[in-house]
Structures are given as structure tokens and as C-alpha cells.
Protein backbone atom coordinates (compact mmCIF):
# COMPACT_ATOMS: atom_id res chain seq x y z
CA UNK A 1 -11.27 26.56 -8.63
CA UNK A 2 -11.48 24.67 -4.74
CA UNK A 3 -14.91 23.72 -5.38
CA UNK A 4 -13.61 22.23 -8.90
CA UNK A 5 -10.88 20.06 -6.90
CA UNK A 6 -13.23 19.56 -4.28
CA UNK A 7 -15.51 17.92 -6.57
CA UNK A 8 -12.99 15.65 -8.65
CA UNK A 9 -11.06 14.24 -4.91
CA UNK A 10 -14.99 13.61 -4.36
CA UNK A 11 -15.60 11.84 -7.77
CA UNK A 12 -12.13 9.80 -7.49
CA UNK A 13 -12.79 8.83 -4.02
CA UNK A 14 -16.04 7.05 -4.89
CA UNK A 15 -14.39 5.06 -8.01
CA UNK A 16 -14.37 1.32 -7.66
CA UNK A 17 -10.91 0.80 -8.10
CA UNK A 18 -10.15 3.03 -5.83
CA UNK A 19 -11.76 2.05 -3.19
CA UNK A 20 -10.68 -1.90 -4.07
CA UNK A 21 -7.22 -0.83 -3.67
CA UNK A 22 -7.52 1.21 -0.44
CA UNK A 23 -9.08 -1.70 1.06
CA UNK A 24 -6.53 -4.24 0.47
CA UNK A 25 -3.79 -1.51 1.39
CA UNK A 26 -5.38 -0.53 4.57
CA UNK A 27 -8.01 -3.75 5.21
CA UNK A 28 -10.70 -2.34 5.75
CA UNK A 29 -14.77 -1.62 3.83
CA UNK A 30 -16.15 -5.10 4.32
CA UNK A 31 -18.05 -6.96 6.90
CA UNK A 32 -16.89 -10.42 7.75
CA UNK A 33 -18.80 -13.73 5.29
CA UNK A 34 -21.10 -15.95 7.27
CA UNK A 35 -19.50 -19.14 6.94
CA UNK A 36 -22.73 -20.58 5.02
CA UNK A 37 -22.53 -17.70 2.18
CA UNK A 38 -19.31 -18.59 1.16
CA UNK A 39 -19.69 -20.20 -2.69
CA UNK A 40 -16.85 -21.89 -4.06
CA UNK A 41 -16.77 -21.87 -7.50
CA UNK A 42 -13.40 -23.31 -8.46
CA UNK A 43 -11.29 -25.82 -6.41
CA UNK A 44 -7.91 -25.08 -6.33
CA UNK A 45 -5.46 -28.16 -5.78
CA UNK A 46 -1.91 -27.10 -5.89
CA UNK A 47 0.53 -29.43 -8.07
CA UNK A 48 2.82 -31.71 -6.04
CA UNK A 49 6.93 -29.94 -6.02
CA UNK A 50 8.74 -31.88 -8.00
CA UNK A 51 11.72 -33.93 -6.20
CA UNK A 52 14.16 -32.25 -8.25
CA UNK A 53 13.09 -28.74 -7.36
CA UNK A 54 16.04 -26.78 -6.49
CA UNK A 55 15.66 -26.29 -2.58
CA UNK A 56 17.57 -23.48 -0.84
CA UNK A 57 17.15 -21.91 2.77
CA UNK A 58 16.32 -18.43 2.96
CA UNK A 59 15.65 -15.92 0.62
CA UNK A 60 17.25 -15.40 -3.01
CA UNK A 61 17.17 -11.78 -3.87
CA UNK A 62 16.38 -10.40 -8.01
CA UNK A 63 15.18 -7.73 -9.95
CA UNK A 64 11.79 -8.23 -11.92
CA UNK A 65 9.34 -6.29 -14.49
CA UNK A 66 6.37 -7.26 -15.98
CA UNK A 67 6.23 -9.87 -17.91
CA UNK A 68 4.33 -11.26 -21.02
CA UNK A 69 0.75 -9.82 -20.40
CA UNK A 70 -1.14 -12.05 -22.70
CA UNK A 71 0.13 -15.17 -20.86
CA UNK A 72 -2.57 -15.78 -17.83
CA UNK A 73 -1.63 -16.87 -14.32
CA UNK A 74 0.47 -15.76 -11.20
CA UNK A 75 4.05 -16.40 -12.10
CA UNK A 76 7.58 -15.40 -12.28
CA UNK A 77 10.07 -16.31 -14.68
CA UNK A 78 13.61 -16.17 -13.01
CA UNK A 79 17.42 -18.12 -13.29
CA UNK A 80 17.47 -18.61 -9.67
CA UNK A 81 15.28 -22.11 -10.62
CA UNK A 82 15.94 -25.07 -12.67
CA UNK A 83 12.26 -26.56 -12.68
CA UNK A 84 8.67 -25.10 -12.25
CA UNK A 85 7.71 -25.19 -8.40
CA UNK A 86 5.63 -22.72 -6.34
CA UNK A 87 7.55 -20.75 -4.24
CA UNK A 88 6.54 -17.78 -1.94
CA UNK A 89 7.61 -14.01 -3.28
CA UNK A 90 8.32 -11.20 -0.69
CA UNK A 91 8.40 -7.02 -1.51
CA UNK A 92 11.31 -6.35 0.62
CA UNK A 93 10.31 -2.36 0.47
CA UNK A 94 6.25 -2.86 1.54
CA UNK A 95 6.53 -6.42 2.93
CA UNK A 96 3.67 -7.77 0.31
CA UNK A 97 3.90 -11.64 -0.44
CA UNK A 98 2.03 -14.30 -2.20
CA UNK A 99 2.55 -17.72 -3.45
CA UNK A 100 3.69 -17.75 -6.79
CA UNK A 101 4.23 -20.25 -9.16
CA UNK A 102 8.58 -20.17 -10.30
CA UNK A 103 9.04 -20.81 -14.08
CA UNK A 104 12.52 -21.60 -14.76
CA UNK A 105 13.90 -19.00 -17.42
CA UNK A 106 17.38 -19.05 -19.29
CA UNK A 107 20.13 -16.82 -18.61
CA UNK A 108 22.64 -16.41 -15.56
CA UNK A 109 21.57 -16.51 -11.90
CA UNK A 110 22.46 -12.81 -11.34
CA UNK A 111 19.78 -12.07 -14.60
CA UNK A 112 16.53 -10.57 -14.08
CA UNK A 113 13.21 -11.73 -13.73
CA UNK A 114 9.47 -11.37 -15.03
CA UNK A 115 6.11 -11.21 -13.13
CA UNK A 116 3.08 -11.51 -14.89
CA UNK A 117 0.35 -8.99 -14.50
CA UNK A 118 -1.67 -11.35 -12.19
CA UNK A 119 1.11 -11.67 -9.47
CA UNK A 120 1.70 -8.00 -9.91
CA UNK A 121 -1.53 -6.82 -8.81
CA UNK A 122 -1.48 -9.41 -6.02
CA UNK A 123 1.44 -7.98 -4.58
CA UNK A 124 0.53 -4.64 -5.11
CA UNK A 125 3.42 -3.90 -7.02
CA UNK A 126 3.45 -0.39 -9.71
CA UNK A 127 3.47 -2.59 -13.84
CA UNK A 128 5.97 0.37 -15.26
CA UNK A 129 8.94 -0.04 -12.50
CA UNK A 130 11.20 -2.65 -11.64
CA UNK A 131 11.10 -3.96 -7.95
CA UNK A 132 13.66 -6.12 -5.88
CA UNK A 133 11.76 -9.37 -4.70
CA UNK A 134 12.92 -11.80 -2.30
CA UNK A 135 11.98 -15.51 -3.48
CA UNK A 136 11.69 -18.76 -1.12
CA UNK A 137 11.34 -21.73 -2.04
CA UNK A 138 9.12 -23.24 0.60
């Protein structure tokens, strides 16, 4: 029976996607690019805010689950905005953030919000539990 558990901790250990997500938890695995290997394959130009993109200082605190799988990109559908701006998203509990794109959604401030899959995984963030985020808008 040990050498049976032995075996499968082995097994898991060498998976792929385990070893992807122990390295961005714990940073480590890789040696550093050579500036001259690096291949960009897609330029990424952010869209200007919009001047009527609600501004606040600080952080505005909600509640979000996943969102609508099927729809592609990293962003999260909340009340606390009136227009679509990207805004930076902070995991209060493991201190995870990214830059996020904020899709105005209907309902009350105080309502919840959705994070697609995308912004999930780049937050590290569990797909079946809901987590408190802290949004900025800068």
C-alpha cells in the first residue's frame, strides 16, 4: 500500500499542470529568456479609458464567481462600473492581481460580480467558490 502512494505522489508530481501551477505559485522551474529569443507573436495595444469612466480612489470591495465560460477574454462583469475600462483586480486573501478588463453589468452596487475563466486562472483563483476581490480603477 506505501509503495502504491509512493508511486501515484510520484506520477502526480511529474504532471504538466502540476508543475505549471507550482511554478507560478512558488516562481520557480525556468531559466531566465535571452533577450534575442523572445518571439512576439501578438501585439497587444490596450484601448484608450474612456473620459467618462467612473474614477474612484482606492479599492471597491465585491463578491465574484465564474462567469460565462464560452465568452473568451480576461474580464469581470460588476455594478461598481458604468462603462467598460480596464481596471486592476486584487485577491485580498493571497494578494494575486492582474489587469482586467471591467464590463459594466446591471443590478445594484452592493450585487455580485462575474470573472471569466481566463482572469480566473490568472489570478489563481479555485472556478467552484466565490472570492472577495478588491477592484481599482487605475
Amino acid at each position: 500500500m506505501r509503495y502504491t502512494l509512493f508511486a501515484l505522489c510520484v506520477l502526480v508530481a511529474g504532471c504538466d499542470s502540476v508543475r505549471s501551477t507550482s511554478d507560478r505559485v512558488f516562481g520557480g522551474g525556468e531559466a531566465p529568456v535571452e533577450p534575442e529569443e523572445i518571439v512576439v507573436e501578438e501585439v497587444f495595444e490596450p484601448e484608450p479609458v474612456a473620459a467618462t469612466a467612473a474614477s474612484w480612489v482606492g479599492a471597491k470591495t465585491t463578491i465574484a464567481s465564474l462567469g460565462d465560460p464560452s465568452t473568451p477574454g480576461r474580464w469581470l462583469e460588476t455594478p461598481l462600473v458604468e462603462t467598460e475600462f480596464t481596471g486592476r483586480v486584487v485577491v485580498p486573501r493571497t494578494g494575486a492581481q492582474a489587469y482586467i478588463t471591467l464590463v459594466p453589468a446591471p443590478g445594484p452596487r452592493s450585487g455580485g460580480s462575474r470573472l471569466s475563466l481566463d482572469a480566473m486562472r490568472a489570478l489563481l483563483l479555485p472556478f467552484d467558490e466565490l472570492v472577495e476581490l478588491e477592484v481599482y480603477s487605475n
